[in-house]
Protein backbone atom coordinates (compact mmCIF):
# COMPACT_ATOMS: atom_id res chain seq x y z
CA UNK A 1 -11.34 -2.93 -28.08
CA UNK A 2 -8.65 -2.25 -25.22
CA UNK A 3 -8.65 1.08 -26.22
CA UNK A 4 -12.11 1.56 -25.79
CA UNK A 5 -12.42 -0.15 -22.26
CA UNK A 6 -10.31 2.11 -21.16
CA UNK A 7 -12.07 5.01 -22.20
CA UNK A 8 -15.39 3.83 -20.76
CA UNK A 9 -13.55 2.69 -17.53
CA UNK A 10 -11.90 6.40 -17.24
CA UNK A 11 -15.11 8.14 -18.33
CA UNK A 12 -16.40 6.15 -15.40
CA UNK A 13 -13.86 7.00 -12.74
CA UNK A 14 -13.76 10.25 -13.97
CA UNK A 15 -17.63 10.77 -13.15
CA UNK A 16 -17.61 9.28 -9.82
CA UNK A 17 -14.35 11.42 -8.67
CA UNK A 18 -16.36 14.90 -10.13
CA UNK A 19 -19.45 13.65 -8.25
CA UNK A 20 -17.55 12.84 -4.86
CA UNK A 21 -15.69 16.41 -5.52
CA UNK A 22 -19.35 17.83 -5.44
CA UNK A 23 -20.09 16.03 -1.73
CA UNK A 24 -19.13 17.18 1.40
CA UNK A 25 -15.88 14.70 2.44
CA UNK A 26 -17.90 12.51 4.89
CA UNK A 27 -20.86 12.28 2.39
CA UNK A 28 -18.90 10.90 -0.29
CA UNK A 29 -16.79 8.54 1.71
CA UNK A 30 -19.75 7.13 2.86
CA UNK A 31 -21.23 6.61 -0.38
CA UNK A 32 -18.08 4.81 -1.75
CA UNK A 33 -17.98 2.46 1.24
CA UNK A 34 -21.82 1.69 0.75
CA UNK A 35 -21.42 0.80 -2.85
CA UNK A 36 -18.41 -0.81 -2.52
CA UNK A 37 -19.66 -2.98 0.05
CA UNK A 38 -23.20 -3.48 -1.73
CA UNK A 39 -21.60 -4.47 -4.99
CA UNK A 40 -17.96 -6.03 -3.56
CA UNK A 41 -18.84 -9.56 -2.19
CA UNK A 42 -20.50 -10.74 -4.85
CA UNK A 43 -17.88 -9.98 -7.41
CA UNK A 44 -15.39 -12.96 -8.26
CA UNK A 45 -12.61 -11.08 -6.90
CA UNK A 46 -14.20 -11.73 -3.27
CA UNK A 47 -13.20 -15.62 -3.67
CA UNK A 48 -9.54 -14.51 -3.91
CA UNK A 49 -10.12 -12.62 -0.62
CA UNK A 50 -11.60 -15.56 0.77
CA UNK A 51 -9.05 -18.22 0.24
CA UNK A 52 -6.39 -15.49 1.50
CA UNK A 53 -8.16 -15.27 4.90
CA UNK A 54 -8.89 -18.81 5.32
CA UNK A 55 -5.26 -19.40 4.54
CA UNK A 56 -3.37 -16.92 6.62
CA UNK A 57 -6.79 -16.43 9.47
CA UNK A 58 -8.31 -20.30 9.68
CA UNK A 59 -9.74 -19.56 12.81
CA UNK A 60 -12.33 -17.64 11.59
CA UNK A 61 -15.96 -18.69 11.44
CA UNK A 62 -17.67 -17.95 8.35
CA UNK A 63 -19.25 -15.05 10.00
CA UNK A 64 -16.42 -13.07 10.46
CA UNK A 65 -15.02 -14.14 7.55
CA UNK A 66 -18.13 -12.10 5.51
CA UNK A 67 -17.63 -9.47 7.87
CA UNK A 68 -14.12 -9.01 6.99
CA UNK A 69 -14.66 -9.32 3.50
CA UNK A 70 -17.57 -6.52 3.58
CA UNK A 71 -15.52 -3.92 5.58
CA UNK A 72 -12.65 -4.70 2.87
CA UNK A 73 -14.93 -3.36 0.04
CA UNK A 74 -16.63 -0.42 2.53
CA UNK A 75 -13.01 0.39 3.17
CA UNK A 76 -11.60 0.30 -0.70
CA UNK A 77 -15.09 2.09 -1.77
CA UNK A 78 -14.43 4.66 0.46
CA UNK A 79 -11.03 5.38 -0.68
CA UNK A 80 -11.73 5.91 -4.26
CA UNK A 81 -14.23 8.60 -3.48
CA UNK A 82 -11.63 10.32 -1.08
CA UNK A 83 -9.23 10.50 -3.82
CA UNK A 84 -11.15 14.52 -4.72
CA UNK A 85 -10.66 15.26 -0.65
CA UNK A 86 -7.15 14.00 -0.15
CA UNK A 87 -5.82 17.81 -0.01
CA UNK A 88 -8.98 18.14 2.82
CA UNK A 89 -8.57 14.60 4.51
CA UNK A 90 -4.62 15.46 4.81
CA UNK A 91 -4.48 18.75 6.24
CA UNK A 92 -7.44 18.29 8.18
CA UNK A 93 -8.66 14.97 8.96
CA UNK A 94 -5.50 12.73 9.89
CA UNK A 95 -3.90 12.93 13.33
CA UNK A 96 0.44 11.75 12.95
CA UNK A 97 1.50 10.07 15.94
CA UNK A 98 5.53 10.69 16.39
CA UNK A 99 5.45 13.87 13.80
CA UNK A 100 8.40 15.02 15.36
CA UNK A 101 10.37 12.80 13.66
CA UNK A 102 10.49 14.45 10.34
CA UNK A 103 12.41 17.64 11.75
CA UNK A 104 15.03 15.15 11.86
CA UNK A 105 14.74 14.00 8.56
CA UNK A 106 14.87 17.17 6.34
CA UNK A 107 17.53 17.36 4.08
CA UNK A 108 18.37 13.58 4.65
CA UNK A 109 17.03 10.64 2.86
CA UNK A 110 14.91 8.05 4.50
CA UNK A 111 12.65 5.17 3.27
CA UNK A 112 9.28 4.74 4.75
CA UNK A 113 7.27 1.30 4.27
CA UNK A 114 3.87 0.94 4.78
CA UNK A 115 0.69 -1.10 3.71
CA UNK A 116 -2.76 -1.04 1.50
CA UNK A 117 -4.81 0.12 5.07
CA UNK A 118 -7.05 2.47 6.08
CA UNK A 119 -6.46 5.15 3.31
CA UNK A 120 -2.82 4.77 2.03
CA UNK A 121 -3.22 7.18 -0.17
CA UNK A 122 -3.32 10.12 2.48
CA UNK A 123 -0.07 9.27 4.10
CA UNK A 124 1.90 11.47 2.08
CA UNK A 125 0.04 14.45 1.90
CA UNK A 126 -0.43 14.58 5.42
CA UNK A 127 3.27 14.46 6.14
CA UNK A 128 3.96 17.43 3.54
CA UNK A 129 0.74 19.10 4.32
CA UNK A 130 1.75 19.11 8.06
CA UNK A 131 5.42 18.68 8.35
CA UNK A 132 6.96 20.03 5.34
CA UNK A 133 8.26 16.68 4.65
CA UNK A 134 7.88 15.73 1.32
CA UNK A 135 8.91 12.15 -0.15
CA UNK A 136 8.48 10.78 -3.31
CA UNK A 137 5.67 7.69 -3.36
CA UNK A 138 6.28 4.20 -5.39
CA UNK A 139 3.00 3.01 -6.57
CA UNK A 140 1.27 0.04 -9.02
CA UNK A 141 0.50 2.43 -11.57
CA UNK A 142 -3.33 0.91 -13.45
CA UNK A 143 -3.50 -0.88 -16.74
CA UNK A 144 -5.66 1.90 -17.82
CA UNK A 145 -3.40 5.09 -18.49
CA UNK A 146 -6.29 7.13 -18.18
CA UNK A 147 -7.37 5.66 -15.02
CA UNK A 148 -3.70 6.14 -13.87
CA UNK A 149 -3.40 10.06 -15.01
CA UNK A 150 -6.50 10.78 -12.68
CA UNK A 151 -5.53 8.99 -10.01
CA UNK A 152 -2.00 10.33 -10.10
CA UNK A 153 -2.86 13.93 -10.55
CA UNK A 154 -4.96 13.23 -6.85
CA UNK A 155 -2.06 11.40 -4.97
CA UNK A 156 0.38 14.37 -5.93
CA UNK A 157 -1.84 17.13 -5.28
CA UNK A 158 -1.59 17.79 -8.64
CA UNK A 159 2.38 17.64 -8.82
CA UNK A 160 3.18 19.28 -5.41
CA UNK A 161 4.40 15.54 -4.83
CA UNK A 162 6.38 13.17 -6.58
CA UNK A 163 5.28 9.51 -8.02
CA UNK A 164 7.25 6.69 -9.00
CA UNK A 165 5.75 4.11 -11.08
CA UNK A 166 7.09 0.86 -10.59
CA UNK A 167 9.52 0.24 -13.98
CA UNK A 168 13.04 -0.01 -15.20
CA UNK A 169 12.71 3.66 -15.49
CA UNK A 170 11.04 3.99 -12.10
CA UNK A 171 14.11 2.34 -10.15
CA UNK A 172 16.71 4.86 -11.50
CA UNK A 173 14.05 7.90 -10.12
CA UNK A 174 14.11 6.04 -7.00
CA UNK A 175 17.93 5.74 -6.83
CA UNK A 176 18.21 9.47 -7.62
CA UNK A 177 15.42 10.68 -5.30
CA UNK A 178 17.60 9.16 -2.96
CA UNK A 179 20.92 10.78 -4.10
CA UNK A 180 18.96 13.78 -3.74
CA UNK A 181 18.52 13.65 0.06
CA UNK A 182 14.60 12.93 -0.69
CA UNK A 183 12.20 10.67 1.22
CA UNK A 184 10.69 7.67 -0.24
CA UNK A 185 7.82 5.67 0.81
CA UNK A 186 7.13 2.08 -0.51
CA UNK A 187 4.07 -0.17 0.05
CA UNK A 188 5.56 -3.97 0.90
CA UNK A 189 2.22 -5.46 1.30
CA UNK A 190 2.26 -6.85 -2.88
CA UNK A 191 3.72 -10.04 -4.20
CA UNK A 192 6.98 -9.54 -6.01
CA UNK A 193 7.59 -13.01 -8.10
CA UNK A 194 11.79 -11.92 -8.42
CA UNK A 195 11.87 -11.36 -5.05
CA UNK A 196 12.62 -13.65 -2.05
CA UNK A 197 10.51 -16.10 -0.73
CA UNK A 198 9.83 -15.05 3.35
CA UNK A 199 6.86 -16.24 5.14
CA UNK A 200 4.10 -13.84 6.10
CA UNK A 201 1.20 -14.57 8.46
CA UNK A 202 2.16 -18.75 8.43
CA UNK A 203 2.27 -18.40 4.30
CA UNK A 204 5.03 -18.22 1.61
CA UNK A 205 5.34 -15.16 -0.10
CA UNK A 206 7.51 -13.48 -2.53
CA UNK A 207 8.73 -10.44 -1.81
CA UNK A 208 11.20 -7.42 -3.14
CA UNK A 209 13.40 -7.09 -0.61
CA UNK A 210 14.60 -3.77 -2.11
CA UNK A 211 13.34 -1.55 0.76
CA UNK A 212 16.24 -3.06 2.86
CA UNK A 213 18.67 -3.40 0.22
CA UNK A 214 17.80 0.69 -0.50
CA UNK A 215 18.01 1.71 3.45
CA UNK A 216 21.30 -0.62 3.43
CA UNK A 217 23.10 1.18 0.73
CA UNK A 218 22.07 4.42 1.19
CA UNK A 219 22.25 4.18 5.38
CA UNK A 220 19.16 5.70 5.64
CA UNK A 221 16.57 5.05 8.16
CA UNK A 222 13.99 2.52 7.59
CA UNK A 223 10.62 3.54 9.01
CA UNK A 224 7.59 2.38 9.09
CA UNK A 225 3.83 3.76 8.95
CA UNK A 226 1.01 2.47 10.25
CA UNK A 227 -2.47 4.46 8.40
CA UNK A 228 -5.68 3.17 10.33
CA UNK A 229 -9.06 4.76 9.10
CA UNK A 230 -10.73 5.97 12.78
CA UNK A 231 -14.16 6.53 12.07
CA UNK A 232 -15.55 7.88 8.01
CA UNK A 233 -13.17 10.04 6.82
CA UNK A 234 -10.68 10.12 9.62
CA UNK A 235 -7.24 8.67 10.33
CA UNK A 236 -4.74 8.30 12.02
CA UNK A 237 -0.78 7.93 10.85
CA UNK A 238 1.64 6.20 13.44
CA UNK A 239 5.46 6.45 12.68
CA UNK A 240 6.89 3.91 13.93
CA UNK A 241 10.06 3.24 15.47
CA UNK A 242 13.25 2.92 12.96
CA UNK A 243 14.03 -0.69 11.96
CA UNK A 244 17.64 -1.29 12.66
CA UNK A 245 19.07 -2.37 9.31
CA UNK A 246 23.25 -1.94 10.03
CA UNK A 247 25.19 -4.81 9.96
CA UNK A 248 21.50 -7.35 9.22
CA UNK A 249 20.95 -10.09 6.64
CA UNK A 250 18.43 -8.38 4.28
CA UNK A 251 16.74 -11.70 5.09
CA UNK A 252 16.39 -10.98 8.57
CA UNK A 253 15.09 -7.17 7.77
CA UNK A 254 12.15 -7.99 5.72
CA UNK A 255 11.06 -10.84 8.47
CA UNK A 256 10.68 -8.10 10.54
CA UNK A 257 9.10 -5.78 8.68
CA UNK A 258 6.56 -8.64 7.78
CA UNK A 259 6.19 -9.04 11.55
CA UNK A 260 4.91 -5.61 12.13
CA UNK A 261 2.93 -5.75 8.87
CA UNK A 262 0.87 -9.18 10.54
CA UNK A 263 0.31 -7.07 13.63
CA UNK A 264 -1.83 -4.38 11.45
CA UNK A 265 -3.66 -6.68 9.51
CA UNK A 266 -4.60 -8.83 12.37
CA UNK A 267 -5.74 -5.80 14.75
CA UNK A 268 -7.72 -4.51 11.76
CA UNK A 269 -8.07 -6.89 8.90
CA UNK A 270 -11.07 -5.05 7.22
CA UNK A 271 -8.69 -2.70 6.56
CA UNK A 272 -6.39 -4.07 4.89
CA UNK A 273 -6.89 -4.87 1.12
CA UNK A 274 -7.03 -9.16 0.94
CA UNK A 275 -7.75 -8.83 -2.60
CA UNK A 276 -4.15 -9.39 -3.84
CA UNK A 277 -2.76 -12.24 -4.74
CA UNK A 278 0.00 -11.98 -2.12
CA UNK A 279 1.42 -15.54 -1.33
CA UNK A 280 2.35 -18.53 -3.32
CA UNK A 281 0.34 -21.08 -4.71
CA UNK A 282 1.06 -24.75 -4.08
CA UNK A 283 2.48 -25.23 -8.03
CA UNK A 284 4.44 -22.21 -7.24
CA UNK A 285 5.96 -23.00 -3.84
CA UNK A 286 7.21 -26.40 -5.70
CA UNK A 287 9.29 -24.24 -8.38
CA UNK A 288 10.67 -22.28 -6.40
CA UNK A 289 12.35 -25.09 -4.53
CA UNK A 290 12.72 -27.40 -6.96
CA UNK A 291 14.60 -23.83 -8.77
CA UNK A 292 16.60 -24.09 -5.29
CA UNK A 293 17.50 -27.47 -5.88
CA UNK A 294 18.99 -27.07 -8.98
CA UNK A 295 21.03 -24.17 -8.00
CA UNK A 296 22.78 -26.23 -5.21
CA UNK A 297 23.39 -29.11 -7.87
CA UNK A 298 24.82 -26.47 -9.92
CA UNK A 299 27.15 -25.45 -7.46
């Protein structure tokens, strides 16, 4: 039965990517955000969005909370029906602030972080659409391999770009993209249950730290990139200045890093994707210290 979902939800996808492909750019961006945000808040997945925003945002009235939660889904609609223009959006559509930067960089490894805003997708096209630049892009990769295969063959401009899938195979691509003097951009925004427990916006979360542990061993630069969605289609990538990461507790890197990352969602939280399930729950916050505990006994 699996199987079959996953055929029906490709066969899906597949139909709404060919029928964006068919639209001018603008056209079908708009049409993603409009069903997005038609169909969106009344699916279950808007109650996890919810309790994220009244956790980390309380000040909100219920108002703004719906508004939020509606630009969320006009903004997640609208990437999956720019996934056909990404070649288009990237070349054409996004402005990079600080471009000058990757002259620097070629031939030299670096590690760029980043979150799920505006269109995240389009971040590394535009660089090697641009710039020349060309990194190699960790991502979730779907359930669905099907859904996965068309989504991937979009992201990499059908191979011109490489994609890591997050597995045990996955790290030792990353370690020899690396090795190889290669870029290598990471989204930090998802919960990582191995990772370290750090607060982000007032709330527990785990997190993989290995973006610092990476720029640490490899003395590369850690950069970050801001993608905010301008108006439809457009964008607009900001790079960031280098965190310093020399001589830091790994600890101390990732607060920062989750520093800037508050500052973009709270200048534009409809942009930013509150649908994961990104810090701990109460039951889970208790484990992990009462796991604490028993490590200091042990000791």
């Amino acid at each position: 039965m699996k199987h079959i979902r996953y055929i029906l939800e490709a066969l899906l996808l597949g139909f709404l990517l060919i029928l964006s492909k068919c639209l001018p750019v603008s056209l079908a961006s708009n049409m993603g955000g409009w069903i997005a945000r038609t169909i969106g808040p009344r699916l279950a997945a808007s109650r996890k969005a919810l309790r994220n925003l009244k956790m980390t945002m309380p000040h909100l009235t219920p108002s703004e909370q719906s508004k939020i939660i509606s630009g969320m889904w006009d903004n997640l609609g609208r990437v999956m029906l720019e996934y056909p223009h990404l070649k288009n959006i990237a070349a054409k559509r996004t402005e990079i602030i600080g471009a000058e930067i990757f002259d620097t960089l070629k031939n030299k490894p670096a590690i760029f972080i980043s979150a799920h805003t505006g269109n995240w997708e389009c971040c590394p096209p535009a660089i090697y659409l641009q710039t020349g630049y060309q990194s190699a892009s960790i991502y979730r990769a779907p359930n669905n391999p099907y859904s996965d295969w068309l989504l991937k063959r979009a992201r990499s401009l059908k191979g011109k770009l490489s994609t890591i899938p997050k597995s045990k195979s996955g790290t030792r691509n990353i370690v020899t993209a690396l090795k190889n003097n290669q870029g290598l951009g990471i989204l930090i925004d998802q919960k990582y249950n191995p990772g370290i427990k750090m607060d982000l916006m007032g709330a527990p979360a785990m997190t993989s730290p290995i973006f610092a542990q990476l720029a640490q061993k490899f003395d590369c630069p850690l950069i970050p990139l801001q993608i905010e969605r301008l108006k439809g289609a457009k964008f607009r990538i900001t790079v960031h200045p280098p965190i310093k990461t020399k001589d830091r507790a790994v600890e101390d890197i990732v607060a920062q890093s989750h520093d800037i990352l508050e500052k973009w969602i709270k200048d534009k939280p409809a942009q930013w994707l509150w649908l994961h399930r990104r810090w701990m729950s109460n039951e889970e916050i208790k484990k992990h210290e009462q796991k604490e505990q028993d490590l200091k006994n042990k000791d």
